[in-house]
PDB file of N, CA and C in Angstrom:
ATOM      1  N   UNK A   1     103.873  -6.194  -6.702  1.00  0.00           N
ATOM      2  CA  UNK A   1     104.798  -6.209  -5.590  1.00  0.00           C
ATOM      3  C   UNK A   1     106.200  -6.570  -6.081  1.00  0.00           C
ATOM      4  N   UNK A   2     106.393  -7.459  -7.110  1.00  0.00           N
ATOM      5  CA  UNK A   2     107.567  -7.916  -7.459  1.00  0.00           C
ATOM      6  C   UNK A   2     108.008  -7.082  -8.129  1.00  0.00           C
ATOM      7  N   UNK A   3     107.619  -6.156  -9.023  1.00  0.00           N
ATOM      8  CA  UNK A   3     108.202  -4.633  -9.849  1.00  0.00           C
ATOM      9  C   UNK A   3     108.399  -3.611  -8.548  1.00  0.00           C
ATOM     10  N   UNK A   4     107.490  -3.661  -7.804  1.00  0.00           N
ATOM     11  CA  UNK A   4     108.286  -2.558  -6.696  1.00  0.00           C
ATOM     12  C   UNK A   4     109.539  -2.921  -5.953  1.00  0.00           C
ATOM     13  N   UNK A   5     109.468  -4.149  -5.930  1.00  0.00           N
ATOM     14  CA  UNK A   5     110.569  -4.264  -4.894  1.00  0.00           C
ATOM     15  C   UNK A   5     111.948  -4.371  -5.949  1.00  0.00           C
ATOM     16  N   UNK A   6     111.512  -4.511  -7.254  1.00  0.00           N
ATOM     17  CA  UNK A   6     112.619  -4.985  -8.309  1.00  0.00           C
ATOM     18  C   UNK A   6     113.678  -3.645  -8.343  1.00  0.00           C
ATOM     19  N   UNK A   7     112.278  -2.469  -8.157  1.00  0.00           N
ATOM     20  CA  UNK A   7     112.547  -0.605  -8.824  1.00  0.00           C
ATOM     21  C   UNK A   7     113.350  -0.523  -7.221  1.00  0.00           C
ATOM     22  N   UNK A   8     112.847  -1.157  -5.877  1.00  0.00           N
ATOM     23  CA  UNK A   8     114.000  -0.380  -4.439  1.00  0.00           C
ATOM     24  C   UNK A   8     114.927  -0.925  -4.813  1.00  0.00           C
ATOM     25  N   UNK A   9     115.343  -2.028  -5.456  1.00  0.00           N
ATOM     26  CA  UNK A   9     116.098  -2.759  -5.482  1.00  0.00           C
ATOM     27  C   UNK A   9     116.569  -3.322  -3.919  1.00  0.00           C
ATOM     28  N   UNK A  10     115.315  -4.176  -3.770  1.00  0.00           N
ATOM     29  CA  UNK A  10     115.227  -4.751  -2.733  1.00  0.00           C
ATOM     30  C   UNK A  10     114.566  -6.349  -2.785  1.00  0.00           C
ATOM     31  N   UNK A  11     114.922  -7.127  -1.784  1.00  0.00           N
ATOM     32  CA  UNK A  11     114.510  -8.642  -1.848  1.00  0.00           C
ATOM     33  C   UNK A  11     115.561  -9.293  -2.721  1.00  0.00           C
ATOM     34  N   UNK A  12     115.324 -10.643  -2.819  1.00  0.00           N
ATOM     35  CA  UNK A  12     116.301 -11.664  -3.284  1.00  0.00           C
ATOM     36  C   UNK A  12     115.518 -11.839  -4.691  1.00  0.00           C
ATOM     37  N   UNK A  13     116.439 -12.533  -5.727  1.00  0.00           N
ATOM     38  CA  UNK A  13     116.348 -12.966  -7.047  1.00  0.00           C
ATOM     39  C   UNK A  13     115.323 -14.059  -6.505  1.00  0.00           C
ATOM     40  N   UNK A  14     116.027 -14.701  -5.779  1.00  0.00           N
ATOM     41  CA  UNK A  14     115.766 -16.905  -6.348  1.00  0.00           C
ATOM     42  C   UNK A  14     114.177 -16.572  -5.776  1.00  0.00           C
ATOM     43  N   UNK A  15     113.909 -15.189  -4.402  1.00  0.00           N
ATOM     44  CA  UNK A  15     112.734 -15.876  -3.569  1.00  0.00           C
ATOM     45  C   UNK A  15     111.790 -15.191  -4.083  1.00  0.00           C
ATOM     46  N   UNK A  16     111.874 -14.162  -5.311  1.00  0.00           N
ATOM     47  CA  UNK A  16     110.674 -13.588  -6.186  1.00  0.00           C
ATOM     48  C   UNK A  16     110.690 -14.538  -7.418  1.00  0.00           C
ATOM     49  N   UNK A  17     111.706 -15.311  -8.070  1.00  0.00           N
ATOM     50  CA  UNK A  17     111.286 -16.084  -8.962  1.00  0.00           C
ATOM     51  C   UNK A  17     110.765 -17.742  -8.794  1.00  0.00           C
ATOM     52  N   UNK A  18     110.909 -18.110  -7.206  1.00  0.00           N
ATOM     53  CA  UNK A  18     109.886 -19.151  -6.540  1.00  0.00           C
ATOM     54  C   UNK A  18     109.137 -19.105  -6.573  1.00  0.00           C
ATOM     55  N   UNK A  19     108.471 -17.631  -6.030  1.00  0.00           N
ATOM     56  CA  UNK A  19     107.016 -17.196  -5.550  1.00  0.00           C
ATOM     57  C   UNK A  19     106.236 -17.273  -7.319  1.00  0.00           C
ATOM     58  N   UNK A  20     106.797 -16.675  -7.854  1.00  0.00           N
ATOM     59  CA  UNK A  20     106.360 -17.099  -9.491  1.00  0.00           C
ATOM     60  C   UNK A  20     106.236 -18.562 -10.074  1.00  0.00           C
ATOM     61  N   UNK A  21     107.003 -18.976  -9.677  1.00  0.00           N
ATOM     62  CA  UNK A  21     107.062 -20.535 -10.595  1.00  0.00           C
ATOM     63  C   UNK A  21     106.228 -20.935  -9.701  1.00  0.00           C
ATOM     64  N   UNK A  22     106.115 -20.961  -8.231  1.00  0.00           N
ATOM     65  CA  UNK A  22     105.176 -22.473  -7.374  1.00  0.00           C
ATOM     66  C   UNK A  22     103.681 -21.328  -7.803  1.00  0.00           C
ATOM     67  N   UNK A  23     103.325 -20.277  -7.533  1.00  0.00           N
ATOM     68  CA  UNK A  23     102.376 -19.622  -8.332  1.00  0.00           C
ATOM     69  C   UNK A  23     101.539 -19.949  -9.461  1.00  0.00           C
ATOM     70  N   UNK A  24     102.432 -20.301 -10.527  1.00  0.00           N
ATOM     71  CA  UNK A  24     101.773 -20.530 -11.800  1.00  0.00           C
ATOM     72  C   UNK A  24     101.963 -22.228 -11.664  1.00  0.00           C
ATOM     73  N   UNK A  25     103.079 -22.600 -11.109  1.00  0.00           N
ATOM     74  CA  UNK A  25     102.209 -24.670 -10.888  1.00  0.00           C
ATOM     75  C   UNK A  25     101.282 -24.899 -10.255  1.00  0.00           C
ATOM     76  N   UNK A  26     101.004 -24.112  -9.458  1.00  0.00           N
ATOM     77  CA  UNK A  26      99.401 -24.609  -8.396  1.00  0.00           C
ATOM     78  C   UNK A  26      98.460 -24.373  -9.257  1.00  0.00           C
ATOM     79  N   UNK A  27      98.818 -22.600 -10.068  1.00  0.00           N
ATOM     80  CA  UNK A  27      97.211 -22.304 -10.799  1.00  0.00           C
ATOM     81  C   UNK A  27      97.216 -23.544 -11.763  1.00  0.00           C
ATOM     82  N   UNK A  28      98.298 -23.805 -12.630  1.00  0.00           N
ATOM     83  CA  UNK A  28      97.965 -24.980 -13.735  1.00  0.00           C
ATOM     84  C   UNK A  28      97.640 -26.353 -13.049  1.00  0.00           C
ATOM     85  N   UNK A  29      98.238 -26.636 -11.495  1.00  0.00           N
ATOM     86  CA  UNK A  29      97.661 -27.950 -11.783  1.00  0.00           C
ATOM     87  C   UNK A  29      96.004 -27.998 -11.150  1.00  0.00           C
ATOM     88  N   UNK A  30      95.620 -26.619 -10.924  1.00  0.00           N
ATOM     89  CA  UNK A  30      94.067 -26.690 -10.618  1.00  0.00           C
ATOM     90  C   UNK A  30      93.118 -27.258 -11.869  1.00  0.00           C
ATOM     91  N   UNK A  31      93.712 -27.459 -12.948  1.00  0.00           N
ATOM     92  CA  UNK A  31      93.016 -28.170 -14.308  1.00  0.00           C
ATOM     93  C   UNK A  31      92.556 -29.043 -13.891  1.00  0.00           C
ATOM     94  N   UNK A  32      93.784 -29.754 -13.363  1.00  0.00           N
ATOM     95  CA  UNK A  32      93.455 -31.212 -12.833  1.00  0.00           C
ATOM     96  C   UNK A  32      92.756 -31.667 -12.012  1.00  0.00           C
ATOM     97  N   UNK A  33      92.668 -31.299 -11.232  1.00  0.00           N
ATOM     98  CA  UNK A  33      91.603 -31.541 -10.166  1.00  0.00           C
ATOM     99  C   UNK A  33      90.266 -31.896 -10.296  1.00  0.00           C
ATOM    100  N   UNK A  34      89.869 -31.040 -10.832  1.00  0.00           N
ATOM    101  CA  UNK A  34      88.179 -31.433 -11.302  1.00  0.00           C
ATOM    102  C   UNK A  34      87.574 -33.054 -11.979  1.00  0.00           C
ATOM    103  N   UNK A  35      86.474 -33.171 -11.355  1.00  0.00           N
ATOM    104  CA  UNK A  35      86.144 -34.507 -12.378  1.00  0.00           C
ATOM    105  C   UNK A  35      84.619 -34.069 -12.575  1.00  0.00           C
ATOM    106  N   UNK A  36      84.466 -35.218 -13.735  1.00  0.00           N
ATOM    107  CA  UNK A  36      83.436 -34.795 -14.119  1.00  0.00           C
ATOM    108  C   UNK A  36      81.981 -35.759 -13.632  1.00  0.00           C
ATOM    109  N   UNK A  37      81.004 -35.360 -12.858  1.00  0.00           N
ATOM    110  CA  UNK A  37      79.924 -35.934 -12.608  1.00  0.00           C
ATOM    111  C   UNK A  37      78.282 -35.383 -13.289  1.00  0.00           C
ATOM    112  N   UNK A  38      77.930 -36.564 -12.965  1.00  0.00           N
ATOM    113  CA  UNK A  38      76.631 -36.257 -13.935  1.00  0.00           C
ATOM    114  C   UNK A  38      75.935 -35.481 -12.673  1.00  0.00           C
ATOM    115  N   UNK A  39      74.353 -34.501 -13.028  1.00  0.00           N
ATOM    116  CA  UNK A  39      74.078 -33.717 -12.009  1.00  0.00           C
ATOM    117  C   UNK A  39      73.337 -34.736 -10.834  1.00  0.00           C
ATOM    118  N   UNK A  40      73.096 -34.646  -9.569  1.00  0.00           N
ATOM    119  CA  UNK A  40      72.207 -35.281  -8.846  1.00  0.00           C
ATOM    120  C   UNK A  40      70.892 -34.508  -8.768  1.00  0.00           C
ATOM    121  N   UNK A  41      70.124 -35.335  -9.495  1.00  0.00           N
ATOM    122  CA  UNK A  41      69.090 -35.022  -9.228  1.00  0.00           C
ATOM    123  C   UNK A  41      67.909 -36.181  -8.604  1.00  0.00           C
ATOM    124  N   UNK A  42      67.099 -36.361  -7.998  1.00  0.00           N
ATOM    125  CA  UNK A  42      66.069 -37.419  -7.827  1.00  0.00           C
ATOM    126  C   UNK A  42      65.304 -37.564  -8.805  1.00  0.00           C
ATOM    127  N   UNK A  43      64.870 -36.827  -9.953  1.00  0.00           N
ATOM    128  CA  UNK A  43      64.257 -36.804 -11.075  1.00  0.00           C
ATOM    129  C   UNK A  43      65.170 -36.818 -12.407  1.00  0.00           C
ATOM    130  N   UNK A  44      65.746 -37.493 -12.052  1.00  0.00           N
ATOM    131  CA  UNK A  44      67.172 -37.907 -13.669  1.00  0.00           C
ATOM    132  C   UNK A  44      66.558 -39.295 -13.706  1.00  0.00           C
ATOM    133  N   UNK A  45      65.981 -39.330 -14.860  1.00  0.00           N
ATOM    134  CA  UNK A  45      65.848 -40.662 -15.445  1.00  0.00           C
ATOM    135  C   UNK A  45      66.900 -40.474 -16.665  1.00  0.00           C
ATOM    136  N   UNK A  46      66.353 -41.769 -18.011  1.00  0.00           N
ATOM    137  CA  UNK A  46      66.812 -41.943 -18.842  1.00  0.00           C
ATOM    138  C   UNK A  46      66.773 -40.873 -19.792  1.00  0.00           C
ATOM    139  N   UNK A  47      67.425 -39.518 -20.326  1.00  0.00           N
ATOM    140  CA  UNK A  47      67.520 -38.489 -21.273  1.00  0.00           C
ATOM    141  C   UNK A  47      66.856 -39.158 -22.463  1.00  0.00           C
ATOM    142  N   UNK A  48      65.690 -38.761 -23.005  1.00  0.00           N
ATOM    143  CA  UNK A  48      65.472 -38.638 -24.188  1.00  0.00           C
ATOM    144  C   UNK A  48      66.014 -37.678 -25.422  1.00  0.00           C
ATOM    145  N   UNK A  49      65.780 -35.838 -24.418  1.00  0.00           N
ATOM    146  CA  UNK A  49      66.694 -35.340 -25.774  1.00  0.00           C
ATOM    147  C   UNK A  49      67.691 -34.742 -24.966  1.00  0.00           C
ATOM    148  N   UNK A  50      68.939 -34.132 -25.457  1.00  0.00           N
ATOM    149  CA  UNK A  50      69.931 -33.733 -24.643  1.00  0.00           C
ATOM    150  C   UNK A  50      69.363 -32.252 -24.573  1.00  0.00           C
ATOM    151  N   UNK A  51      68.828 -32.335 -23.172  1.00  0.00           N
ATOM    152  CA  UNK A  51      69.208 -30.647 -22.142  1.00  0.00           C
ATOM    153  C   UNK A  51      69.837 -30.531 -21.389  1.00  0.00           C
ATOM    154  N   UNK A  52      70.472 -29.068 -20.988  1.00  0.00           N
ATOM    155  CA  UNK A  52      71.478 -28.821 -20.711  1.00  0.00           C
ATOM    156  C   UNK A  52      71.408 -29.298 -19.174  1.00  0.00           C
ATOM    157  N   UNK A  53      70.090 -29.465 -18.628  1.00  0.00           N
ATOM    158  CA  UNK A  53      70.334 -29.881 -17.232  1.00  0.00           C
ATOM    159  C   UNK A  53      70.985 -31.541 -17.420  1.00  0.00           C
ATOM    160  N   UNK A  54      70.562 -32.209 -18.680  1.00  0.00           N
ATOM    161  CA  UNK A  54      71.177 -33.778 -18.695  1.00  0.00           C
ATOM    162  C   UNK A  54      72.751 -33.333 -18.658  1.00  0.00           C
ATOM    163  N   UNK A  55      73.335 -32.259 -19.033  1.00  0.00           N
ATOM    164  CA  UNK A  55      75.099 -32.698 -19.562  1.00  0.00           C
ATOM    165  C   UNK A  55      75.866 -32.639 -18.223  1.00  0.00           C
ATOM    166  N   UNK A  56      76.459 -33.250 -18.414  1.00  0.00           N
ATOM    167  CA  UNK A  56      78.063 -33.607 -17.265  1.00  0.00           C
ATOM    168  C   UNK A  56      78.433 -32.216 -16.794  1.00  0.00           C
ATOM    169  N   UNK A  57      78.466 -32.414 -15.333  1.00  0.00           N
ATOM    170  CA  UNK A  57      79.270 -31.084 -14.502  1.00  0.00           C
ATOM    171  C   UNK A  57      80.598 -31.193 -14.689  1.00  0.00           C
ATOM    172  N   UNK A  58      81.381 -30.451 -14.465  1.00  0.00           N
ATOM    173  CA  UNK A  58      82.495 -30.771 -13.967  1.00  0.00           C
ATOM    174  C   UNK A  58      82.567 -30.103 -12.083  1.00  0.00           C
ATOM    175  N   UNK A  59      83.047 -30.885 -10.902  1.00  0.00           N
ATOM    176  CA  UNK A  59      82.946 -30.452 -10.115  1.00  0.00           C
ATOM    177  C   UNK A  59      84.168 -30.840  -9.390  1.00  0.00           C
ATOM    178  N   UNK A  60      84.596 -30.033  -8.279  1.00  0.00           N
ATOM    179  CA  UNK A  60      85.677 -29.806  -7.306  1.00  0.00           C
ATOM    180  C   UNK A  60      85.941 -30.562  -6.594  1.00  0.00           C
ATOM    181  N   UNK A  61      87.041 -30.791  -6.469  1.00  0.00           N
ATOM    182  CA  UNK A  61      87.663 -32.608  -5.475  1.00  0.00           C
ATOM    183  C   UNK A  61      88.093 -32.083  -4.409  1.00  0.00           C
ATOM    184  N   UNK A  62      88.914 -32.761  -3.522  1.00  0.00           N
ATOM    185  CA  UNK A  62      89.315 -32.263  -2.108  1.00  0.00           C
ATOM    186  C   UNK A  62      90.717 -31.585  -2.771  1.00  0.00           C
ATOM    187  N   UNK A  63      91.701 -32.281  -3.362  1.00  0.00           N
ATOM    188  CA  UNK A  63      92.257 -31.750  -4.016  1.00  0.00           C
ATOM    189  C   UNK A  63      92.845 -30.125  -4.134  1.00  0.00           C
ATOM    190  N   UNK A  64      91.515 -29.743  -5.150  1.00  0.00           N
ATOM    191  CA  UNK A  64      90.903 -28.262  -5.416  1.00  0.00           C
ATOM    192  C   UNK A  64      91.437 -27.425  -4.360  1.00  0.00           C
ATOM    193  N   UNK A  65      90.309 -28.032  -3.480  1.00  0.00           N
ATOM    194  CA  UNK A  65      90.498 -27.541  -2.277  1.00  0.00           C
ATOM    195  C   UNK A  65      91.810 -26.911  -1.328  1.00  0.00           C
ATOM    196  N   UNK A  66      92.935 -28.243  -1.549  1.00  0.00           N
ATOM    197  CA  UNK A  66      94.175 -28.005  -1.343  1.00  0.00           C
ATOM    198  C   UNK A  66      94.944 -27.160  -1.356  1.00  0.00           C
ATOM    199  N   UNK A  67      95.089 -27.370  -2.879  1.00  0.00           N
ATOM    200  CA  UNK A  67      95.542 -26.284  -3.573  1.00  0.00           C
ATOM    201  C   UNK A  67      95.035 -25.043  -3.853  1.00  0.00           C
ATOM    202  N   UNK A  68      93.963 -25.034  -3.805  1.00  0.00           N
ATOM    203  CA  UNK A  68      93.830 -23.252  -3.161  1.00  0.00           C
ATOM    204  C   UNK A  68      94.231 -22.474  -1.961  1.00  0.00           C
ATOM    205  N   UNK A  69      94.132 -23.420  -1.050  1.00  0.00           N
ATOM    206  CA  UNK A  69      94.697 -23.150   0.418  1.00  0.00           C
ATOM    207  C   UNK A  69      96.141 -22.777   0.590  1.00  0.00           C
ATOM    208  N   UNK A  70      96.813 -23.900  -0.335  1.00  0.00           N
ATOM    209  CA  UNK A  70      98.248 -23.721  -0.433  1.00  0.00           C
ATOM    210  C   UNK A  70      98.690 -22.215  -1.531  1.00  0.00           C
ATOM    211  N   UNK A  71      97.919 -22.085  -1.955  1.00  0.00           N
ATOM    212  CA  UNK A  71      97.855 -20.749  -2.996  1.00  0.00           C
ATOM    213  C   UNK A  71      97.407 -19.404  -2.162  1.00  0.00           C
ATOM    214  N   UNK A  72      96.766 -19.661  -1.172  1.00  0.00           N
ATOM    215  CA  UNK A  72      96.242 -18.383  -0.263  1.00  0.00           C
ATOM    216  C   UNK A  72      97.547 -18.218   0.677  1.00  0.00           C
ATOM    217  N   UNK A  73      97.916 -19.851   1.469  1.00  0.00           N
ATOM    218  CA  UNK A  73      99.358 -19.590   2.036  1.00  0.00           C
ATOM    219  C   UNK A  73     100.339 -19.200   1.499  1.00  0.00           C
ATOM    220  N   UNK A  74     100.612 -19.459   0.222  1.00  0.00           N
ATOM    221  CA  UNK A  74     101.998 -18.991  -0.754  1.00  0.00           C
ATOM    222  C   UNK A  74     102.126 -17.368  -0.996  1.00  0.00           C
ATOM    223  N   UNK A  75     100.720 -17.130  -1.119  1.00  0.00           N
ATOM    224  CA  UNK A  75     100.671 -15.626  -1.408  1.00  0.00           C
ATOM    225  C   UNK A  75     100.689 -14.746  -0.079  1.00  0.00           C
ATOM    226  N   UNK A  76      99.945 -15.022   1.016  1.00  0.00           N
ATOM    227  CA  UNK A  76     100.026 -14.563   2.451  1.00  0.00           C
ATOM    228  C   UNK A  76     102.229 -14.723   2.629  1.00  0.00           C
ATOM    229  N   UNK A  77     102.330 -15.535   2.943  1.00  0.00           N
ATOM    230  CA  UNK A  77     103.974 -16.273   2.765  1.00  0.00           C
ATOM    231  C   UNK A  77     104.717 -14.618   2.392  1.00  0.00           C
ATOM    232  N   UNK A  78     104.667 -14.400   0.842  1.00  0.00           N
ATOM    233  CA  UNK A  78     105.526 -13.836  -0.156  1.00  0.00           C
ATOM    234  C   UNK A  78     104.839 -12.580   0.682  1.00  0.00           C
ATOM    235  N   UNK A  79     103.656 -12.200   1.001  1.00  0.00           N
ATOM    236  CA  UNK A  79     102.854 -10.693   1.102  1.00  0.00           C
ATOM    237  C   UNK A  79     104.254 -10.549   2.395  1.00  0.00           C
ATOM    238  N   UNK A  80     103.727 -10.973   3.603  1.00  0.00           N
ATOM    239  CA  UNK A  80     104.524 -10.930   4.618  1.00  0.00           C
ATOM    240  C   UNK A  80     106.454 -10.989   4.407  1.00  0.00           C
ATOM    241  N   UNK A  81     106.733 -11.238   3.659  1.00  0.00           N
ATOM    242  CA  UNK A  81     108.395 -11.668   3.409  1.00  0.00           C
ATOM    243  C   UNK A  81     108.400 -10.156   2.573  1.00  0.00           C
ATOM    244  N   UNK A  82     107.979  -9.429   1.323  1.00  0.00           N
ATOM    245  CA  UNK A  82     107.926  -8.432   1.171  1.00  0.00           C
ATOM    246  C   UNK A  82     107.661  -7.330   1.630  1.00  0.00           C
ATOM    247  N   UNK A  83     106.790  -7.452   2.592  1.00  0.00           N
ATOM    248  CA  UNK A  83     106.833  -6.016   4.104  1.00  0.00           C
ATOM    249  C   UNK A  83     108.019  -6.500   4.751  1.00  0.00           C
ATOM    250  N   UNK A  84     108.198  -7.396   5.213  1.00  0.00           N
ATOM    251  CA  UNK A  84     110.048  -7.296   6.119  1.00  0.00           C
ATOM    252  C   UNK A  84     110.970  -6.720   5.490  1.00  0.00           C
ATOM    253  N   UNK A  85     111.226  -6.917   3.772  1.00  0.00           N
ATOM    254  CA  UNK A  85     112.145  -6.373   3.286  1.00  0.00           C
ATOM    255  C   UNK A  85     111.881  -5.043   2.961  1.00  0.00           C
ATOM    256  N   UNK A  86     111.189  -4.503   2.418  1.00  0.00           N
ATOM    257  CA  UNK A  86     110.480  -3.149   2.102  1.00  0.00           C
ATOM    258  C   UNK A  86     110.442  -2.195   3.023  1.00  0.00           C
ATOM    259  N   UNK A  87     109.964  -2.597   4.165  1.00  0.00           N
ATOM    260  CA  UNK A  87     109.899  -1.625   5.737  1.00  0.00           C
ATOM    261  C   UNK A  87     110.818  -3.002   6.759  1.00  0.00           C
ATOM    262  N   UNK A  88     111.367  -2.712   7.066  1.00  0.00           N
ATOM    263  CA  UNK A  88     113.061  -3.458   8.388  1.00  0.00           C
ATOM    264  C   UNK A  88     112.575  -2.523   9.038  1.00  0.00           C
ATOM    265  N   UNK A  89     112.503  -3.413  10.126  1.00  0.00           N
ATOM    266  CA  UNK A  89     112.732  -3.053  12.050  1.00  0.00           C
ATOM    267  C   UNK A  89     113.716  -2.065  11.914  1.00  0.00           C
ATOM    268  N   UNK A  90     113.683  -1.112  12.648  1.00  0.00           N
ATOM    269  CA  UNK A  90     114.269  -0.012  13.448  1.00  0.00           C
ATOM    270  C   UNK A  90     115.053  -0.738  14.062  1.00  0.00           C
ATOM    271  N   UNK A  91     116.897  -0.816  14.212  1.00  0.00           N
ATOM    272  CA  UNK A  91     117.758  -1.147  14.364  1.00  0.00           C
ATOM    273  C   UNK A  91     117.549  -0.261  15.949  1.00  0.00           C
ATOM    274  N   UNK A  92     117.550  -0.355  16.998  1.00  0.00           N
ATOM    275  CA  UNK A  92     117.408   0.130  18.189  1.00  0.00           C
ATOM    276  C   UNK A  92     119.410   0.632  18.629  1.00  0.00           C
ATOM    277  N   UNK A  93     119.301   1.886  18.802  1.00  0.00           N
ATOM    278  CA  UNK A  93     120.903   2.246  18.912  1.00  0.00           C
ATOM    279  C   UNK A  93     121.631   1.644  20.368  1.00  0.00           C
ATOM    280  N   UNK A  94     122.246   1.191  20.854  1.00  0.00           N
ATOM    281  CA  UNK A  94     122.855   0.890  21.783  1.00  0.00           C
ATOM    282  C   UNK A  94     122.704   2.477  22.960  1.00  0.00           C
ATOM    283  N   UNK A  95     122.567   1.323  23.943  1.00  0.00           N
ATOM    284  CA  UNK A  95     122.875   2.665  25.959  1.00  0.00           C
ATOM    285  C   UNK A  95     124.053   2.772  25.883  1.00  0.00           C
ATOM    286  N   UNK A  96     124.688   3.655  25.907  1.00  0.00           N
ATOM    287  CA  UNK A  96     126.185   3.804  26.335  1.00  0.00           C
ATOM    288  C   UNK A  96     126.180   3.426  28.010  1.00  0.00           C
ATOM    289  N   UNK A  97     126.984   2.498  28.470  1.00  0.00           N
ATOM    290  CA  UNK A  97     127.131   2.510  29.623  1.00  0.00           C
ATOM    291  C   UNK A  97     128.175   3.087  30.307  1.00  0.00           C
ATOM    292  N   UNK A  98     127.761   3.328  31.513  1.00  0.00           N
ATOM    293  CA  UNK A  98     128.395   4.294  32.269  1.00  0.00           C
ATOM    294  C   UNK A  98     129.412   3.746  33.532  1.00  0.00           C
ATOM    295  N   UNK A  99     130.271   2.641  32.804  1.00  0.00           N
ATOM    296  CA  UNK A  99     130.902   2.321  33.867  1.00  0.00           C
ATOM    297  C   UNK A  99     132.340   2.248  33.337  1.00  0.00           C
ATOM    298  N   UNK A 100     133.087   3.029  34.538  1.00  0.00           N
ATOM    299  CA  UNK A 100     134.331   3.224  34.140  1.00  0.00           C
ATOM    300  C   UNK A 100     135.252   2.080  33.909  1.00  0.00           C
ATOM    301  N   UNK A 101     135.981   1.697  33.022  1.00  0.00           N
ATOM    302  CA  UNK A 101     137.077   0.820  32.821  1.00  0.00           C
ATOM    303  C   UNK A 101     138.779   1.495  32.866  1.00  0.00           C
TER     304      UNK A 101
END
């Protein structure tokens, strides 16, 4: 979307290189988010040898969550702001009125 609108030469500089930068900070700070828990199981005792069901998850915080949401809004956001500029309302022509001056 950002190469098409680059080629109409249409849309603003600053609000296609926002949509990029807050873009790639949400995806990177999704690293963060995660922590790591051991699995729940009712049958986890003490590991004798390491299997793969004994090793550490890593699993999704509320966080995560967040920031995906805010990543579905950012992109919905930019989708919608690029159809306004790309296709503009029909400028409706003026009634000539009919009263003498």
């Amino acid at each position: 979307m950002h190469r098409f609108m680059r080629d109409q030469d249409k849309g603003h500089f600053a609000v296609n290189f926002l949509h990029v930068l807050l873009s790639v900070f949400l995806l990177f700070s999704l690293m963060f988010t995660y922590q790591v828990v051991q699995p729940a199981s009712p049958q986890v005792g003490t590991p004798i040898f390491d299997f793969p069901e004994n090793k550490l998850w890593m699993e999704a915080t509320m966080a995560t969550y967040v920031i995906l949401c805010a990543q579905v809004i950012l992109q919905l956001a930019f989708s919608l702001y690029s159809l306004t500029v790309l296709f503009p309302s029909k400028q409706k022509t003026p009634v000539p009125s009919y009263s003498f001056q």
